[in-house]
Protein backbone atom coordinates (compact mmCIF):
# COMPACT_ATOMS: atom_id res chain seq x y z
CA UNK A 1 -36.36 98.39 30.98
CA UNK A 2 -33.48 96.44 32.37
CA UNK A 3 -34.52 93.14 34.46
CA UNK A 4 -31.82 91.57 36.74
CA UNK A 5 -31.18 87.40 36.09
CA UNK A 6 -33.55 86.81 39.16
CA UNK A 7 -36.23 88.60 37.34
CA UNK A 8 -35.56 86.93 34.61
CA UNK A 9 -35.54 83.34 35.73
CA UNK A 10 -38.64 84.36 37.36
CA UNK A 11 -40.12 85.71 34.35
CA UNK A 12 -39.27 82.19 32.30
CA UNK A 13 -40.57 80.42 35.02
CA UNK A 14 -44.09 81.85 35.01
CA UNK A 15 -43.63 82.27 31.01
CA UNK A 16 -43.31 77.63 31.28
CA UNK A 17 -46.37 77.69 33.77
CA UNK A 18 -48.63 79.53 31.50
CA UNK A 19 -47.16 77.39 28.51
CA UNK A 20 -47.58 74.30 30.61
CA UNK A 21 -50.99 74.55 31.44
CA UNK A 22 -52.02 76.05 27.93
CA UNK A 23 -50.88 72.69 26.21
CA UNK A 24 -52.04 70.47 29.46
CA UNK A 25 -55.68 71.94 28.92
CA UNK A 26 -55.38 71.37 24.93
CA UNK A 27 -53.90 67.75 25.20
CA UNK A 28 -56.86 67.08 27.66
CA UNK A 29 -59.70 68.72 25.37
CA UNK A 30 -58.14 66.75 22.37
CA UNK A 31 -58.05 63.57 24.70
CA UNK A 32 -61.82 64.12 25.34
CA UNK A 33 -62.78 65.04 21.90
CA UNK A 34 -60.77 62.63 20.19
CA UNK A 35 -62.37 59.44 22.66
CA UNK A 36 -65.85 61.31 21.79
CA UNK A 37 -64.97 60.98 18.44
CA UNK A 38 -64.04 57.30 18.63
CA UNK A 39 -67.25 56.59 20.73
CA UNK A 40 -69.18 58.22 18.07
CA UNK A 41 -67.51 56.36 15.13
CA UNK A 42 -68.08 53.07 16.84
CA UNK A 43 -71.70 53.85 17.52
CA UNK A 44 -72.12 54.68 13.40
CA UNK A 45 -70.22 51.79 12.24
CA UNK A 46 -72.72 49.38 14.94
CA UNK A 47 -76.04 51.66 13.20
CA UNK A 48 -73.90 51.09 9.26
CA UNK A 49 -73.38 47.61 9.92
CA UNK A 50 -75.49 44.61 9.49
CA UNK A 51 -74.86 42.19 11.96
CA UNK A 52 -75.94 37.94 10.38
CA UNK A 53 -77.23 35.49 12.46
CA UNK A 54 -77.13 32.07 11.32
CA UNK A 55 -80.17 29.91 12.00
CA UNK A 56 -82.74 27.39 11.16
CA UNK A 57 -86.42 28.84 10.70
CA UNK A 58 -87.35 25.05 11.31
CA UNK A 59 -86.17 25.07 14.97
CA UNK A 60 -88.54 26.69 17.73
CA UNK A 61 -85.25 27.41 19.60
CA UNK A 62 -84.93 30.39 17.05
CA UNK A 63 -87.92 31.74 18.31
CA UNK A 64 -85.78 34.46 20.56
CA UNK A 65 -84.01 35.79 17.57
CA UNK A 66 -86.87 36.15 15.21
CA UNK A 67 -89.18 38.06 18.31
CA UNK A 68 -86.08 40.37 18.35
CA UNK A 69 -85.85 41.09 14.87
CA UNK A 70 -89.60 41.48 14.46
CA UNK A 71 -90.41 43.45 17.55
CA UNK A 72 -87.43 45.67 16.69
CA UNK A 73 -85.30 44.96 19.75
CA UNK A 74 -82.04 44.99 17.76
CA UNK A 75 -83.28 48.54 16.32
CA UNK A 76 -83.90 49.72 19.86
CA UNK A 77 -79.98 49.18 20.84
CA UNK A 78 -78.79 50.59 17.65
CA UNK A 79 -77.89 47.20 15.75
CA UNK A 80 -79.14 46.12 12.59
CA UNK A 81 -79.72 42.38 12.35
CA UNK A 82 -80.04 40.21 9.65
CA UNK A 83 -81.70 36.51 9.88
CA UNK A 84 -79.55 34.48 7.20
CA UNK A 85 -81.11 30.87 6.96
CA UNK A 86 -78.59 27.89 7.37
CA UNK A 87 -79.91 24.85 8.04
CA UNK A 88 -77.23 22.49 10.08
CA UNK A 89 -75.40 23.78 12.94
CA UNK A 90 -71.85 22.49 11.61
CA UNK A 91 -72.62 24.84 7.92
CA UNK A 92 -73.63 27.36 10.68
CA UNK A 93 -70.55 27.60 12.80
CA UNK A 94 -68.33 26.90 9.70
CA UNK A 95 -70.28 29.88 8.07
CA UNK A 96 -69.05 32.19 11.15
CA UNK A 97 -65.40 30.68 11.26
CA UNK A 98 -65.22 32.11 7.68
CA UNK A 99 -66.70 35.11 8.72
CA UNK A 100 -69.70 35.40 6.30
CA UNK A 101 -71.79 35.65 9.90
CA UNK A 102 -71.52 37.41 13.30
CA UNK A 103 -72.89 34.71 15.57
CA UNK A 104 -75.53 32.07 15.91
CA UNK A 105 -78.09 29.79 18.25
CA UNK A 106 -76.95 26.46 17.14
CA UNK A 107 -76.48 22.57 18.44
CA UNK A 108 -74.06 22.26 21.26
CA UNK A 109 -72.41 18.88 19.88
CA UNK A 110 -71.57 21.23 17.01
CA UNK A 111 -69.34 23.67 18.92
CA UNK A 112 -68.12 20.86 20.93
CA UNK A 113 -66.32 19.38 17.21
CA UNK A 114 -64.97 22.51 16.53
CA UNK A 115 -63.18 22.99 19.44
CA UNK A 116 -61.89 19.76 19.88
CA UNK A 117 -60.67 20.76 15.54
CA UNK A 118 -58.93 23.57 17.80
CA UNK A 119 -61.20 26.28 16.40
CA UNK A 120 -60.54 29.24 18.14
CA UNK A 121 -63.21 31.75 15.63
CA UNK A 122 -65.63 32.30 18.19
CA UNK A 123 -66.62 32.53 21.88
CA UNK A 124 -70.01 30.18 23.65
CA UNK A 125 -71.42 33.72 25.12
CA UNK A 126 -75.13 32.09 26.64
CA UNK A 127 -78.53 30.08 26.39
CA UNK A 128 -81.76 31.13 25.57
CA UNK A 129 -83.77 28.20 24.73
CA UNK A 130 -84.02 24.78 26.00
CA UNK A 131 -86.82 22.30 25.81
CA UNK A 132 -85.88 19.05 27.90
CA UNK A 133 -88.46 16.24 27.54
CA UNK A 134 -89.20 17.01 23.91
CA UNK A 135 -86.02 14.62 22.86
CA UNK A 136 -86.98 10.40 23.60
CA UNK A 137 -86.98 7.63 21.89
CA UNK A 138 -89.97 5.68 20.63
CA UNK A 139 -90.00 1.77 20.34
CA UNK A 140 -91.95 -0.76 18.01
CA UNK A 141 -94.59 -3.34 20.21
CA UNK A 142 -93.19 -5.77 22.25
CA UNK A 143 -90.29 -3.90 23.36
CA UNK A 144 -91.17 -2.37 26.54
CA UNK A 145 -88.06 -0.35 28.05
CA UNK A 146 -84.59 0.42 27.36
CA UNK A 147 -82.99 -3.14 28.08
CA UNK A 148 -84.76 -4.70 26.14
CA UNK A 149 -83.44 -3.04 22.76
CA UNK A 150 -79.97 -5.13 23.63
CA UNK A 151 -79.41 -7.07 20.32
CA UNK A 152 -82.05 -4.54 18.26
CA UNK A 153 -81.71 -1.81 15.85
CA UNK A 154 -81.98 1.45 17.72
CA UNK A 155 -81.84 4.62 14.91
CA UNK A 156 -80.53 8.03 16.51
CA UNK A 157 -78.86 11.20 15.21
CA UNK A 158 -76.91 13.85 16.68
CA UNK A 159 -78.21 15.30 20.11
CA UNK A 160 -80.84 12.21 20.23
CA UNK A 161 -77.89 10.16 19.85
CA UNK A 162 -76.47 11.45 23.13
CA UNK A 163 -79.90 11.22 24.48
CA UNK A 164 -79.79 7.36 23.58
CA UNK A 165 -76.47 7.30 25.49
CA UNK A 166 -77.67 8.34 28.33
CA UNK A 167 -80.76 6.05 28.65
CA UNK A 168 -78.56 3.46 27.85
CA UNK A 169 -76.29 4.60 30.26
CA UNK A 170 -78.92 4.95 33.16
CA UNK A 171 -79.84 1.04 32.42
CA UNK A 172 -76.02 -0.22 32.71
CA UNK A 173 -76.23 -0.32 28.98
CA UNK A 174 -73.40 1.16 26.09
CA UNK A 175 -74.03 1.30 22.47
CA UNK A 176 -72.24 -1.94 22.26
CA UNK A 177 -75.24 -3.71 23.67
CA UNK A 178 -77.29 -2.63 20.26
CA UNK A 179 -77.37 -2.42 16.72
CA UNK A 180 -76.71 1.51 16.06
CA UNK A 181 -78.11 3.14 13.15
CA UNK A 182 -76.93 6.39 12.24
CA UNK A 183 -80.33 7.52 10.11
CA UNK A 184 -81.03 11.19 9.43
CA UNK A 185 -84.29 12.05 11.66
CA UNK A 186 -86.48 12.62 8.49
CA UNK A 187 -86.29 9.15 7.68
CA UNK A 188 -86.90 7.39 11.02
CA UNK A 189 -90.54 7.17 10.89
CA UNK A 190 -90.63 5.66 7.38
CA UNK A 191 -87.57 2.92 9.02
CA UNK A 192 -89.77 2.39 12.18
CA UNK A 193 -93.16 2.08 10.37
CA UNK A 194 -90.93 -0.90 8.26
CA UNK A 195 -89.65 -2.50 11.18
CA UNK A 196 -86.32 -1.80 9.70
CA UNK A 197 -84.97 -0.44 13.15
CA UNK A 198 -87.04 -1.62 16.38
CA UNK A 199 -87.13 1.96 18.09
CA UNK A 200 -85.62 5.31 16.95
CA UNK A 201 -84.79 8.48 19.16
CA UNK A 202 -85.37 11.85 17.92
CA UNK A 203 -86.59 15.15 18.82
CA UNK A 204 -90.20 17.24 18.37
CA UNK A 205 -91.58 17.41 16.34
CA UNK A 206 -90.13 14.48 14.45
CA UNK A 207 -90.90 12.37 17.84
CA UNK A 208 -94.83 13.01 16.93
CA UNK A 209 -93.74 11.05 13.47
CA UNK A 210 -92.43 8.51 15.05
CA UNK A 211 -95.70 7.82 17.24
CA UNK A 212 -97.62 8.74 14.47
CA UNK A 213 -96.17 5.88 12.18
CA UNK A 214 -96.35 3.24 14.75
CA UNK A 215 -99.07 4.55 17.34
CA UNK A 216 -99.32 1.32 19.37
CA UNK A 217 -95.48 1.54 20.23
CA UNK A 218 -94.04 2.91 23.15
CA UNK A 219 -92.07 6.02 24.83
CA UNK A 220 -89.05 4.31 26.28
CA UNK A 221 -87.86 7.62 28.11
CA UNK A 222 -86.69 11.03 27.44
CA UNK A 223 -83.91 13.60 27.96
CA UNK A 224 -85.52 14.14 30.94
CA UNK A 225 -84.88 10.70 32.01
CA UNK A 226 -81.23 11.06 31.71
CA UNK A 227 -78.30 11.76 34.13
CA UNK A 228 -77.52 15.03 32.76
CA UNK A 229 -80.85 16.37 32.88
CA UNK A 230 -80.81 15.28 36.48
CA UNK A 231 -77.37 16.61 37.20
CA UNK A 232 -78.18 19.72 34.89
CA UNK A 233 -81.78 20.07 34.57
CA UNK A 234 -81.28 20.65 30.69
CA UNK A 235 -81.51 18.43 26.98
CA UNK A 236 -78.82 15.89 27.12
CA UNK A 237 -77.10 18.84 24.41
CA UNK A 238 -79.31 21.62 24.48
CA UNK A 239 -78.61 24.68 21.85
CA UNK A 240 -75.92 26.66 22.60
CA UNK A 241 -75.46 31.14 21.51
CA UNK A 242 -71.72 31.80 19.79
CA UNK A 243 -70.34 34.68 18.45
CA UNK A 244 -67.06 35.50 16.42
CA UNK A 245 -64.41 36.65 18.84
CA UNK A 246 -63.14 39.70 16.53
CA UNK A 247 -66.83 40.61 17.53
CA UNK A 248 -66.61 40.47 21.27
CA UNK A 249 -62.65 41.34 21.51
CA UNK A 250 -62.93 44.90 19.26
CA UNK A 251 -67.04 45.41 19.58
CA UNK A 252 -67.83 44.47 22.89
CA UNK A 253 -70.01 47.08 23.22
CA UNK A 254 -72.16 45.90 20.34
CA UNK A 255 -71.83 42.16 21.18
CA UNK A 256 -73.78 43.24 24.55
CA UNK A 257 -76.48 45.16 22.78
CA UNK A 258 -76.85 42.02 20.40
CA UNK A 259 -77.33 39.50 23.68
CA UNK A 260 -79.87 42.15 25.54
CA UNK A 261 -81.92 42.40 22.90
CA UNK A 262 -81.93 38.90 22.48
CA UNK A 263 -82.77 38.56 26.19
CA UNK A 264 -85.83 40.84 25.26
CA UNK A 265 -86.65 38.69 22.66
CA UNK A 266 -86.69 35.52 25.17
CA UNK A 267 -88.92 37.14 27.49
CA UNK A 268 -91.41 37.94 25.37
CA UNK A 269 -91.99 34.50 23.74
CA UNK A 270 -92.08 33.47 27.47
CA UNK A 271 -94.18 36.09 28.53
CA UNK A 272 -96.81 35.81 25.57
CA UNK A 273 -96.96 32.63 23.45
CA UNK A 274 -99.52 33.36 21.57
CA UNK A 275 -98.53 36.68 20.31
CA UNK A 276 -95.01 35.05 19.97
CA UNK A 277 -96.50 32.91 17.16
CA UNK A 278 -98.20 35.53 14.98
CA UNK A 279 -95.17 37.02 14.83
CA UNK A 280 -92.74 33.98 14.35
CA UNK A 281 -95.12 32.27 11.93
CA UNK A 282 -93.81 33.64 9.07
CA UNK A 283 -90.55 31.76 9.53
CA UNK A 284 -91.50 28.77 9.69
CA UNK A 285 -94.51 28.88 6.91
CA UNK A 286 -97.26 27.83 9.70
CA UNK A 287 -100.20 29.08 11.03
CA UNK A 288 -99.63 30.46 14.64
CA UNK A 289 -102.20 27.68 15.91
CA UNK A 290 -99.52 24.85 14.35
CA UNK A 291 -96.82 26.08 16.40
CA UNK A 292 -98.09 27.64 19.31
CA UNK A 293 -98.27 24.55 21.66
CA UNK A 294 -94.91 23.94 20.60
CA UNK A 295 -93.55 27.34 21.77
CA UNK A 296 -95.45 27.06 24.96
CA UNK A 297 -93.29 23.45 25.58
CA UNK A 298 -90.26 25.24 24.94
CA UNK A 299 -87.98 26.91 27.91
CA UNK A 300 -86.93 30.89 27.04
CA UNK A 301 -84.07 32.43 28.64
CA UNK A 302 -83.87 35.81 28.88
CA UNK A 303 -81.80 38.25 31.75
CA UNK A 304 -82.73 37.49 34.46
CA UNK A 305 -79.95 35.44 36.50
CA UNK A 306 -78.19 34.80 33.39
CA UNK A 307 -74.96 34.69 34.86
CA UNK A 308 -76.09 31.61 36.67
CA UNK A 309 -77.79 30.27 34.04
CA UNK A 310 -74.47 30.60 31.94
CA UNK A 311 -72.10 28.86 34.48
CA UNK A 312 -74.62 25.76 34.65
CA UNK A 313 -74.37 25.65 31.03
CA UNK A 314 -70.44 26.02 31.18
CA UNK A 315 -70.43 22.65 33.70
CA UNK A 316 -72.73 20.92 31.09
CA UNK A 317 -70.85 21.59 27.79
CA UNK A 318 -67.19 20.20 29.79
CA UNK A 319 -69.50 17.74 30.83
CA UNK A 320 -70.95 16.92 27.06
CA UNK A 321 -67.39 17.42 25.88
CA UNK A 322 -66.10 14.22 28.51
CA UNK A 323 -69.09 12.41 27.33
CA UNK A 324 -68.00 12.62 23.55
CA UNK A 325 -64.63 12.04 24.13
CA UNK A 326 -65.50 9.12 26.43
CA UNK A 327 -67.37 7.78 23.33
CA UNK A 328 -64.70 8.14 20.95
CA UNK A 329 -66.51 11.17 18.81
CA UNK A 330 -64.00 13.83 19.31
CA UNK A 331 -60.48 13.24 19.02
CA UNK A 332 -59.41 16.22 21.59
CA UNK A 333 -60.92 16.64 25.10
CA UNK A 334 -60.70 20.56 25.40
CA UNK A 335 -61.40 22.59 28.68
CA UNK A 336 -64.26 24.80 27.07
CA UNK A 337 -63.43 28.14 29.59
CA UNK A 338 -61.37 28.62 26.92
CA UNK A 339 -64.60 29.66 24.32
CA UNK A 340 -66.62 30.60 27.23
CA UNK A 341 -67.08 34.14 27.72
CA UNK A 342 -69.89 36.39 29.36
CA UNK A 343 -68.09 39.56 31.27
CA UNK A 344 -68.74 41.59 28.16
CA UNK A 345 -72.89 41.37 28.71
CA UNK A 346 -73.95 44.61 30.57
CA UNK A 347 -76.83 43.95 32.71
């Protein structure tokens, strides 16, 4: 058969079009199998992986986690979850900066250091406890309110210490006006009971001590008696959620399954207190009767206008942050939207 060049051209031309379209359907299957493939290798690396949290099982604001882990809430979005006991909040977020953890619930004067260091390891990503009111300071007889510790040994430590601040703050008052004494909470009520300091300010349910030891003193205020809480309606520094950015940046997928079942895990220590401390008991070596009050004084965030609830607790750590540079702790005053970061949490 002879074909003439139009035929022939023609003949190419259809010959491309079938070619063409072959290879367009192939690179689109391979496309689709190859991001099916990737979505199932990151959903069996999330199910291979253990995930560490870094906590204190002497804290009730762990009590979100630990309802999680127990009720299998992690298990139910495909995570595995391991509770890895660290006592203070800086080995905590120094733990995760080295990453030997995935994220933590931890002090928010903490974080606040570490970024101020420069840190850049991890991301603030929400809140889920709070308890204001259960931070004051307690006072030996015959002093009966906040100015009249001017001259007197006041002990605080870490987020009391901002409490104390604040109070002092509220009365026209600075640190100046007293004696300081940095004393590590377990040993104010022994120091009050002395007379060695003549008030200290701590937090439950070390504030119980404090009464306990000198039970004809006096509350001199609260957290709750504070600007902040005013301005804010939380603790003067309230417990802040982090997480490693690697995690977030290449896993965000995983990071969101990690914060909704820690939502879960909110909601149903709100939701049931009781049950909440059968479960949590465990942790902290207690019967549930001990600790069950204690949960029920507690605040428990879980979904439900979180994104609100986030940006209020955004305002209050650049807030904190002004604070503690005001004071001279921090040596940096950084804008914290840089370590903030929320889009990642599906609702």
């Amino acid at each position: 058969m002879v074909y003439n060049n139009t035929e022939v051209r023609a003949n190419l031309r259809g010959r491309r079009s079938i070619l063409k379209n072959c290879l367009g359907a192939f690179a689109a299957a391979a496309i689709s199998i190859g991001v099916a493939g990737l979505s199932s290798v990151s959903e069996a690396q999330a199910s291979d992986t253990t995930y560490k949290f870094a906590g204190s099982p002497t804290w009730l604001g762990q009590v979100p986690i630990m309802v999680a882990i127990e009720k299998g809430y992690f298990k139910d979005e495909g995570v595995n979850v391991e509770f890895t006991t660290i006592l203070s909040s800086s080995d905590r977020i120094a733990a995760l900066a080295a990453g030997s953890v995935h994220f933590s619930n931890l002090g928010r004067v903490a974080v606040i250091a570490e970024m101020a260091r420069g840190n850049d390891a991890f991301y603030f990503v929400g809140n889920v406890d709070d308890s204001p009111g259960n931070e004051g300071c307690w006072a030996r007889p015959g002093v009966g309110s906040i100015a009249d510790l001017k001259g007197k040994k006041v002990a605080a430590n870490s987020s009391a210490e901002i409490t104390l601040t604040l109070l002092l703050q509220k009365n026209g008052m600075t640190q100046k006006d007293i004696e300081f004494i940095n004393l590590p909470p377990t040993e104010m009520a022994p120091a009050i009971s002395r007379g060695d300091v003549e008030a200290a300010c701590v937090w439950q349910p070390l504030l119980e001590g404090l009464k306990a030891a000198v039970p004809d003193g006096k509350l001199l205020g609260t957290d709750k008696d504070t600007a902040f809480y005013d301005e804010f309606k939380t603790m003067a520094a309230p417990d802040i959620v982090i997480m490693r950015r690697d995690l977030v940046n290449n896993e965000p997928e995983v990071a969101s399954k990690i914060m909704a079942a820690l939502f879960k895990g909110a909601e149903f220590a709100t939701s049931d207190p009781d049950e909440t401390a059968k479960i949590v008991s465990k942790y902290f070596k207690k019967e549930p009767g001990e600790i069950v009050e204690s949960i029920r004084a507690f605040d428990y965030f879980g979904a439900k206008d979180w994104q609100a609830h986030f940006d209020v607790h955004k305002k209050q750590m650049q807030a904190l942050t002004n604070l503690l540079s005001d004071l001279g702790k921090i040596s940096e005053r950084p804008d914290v939207s840089g370590w903030a970061k929320a889009d990642f949490i599906k609702q």
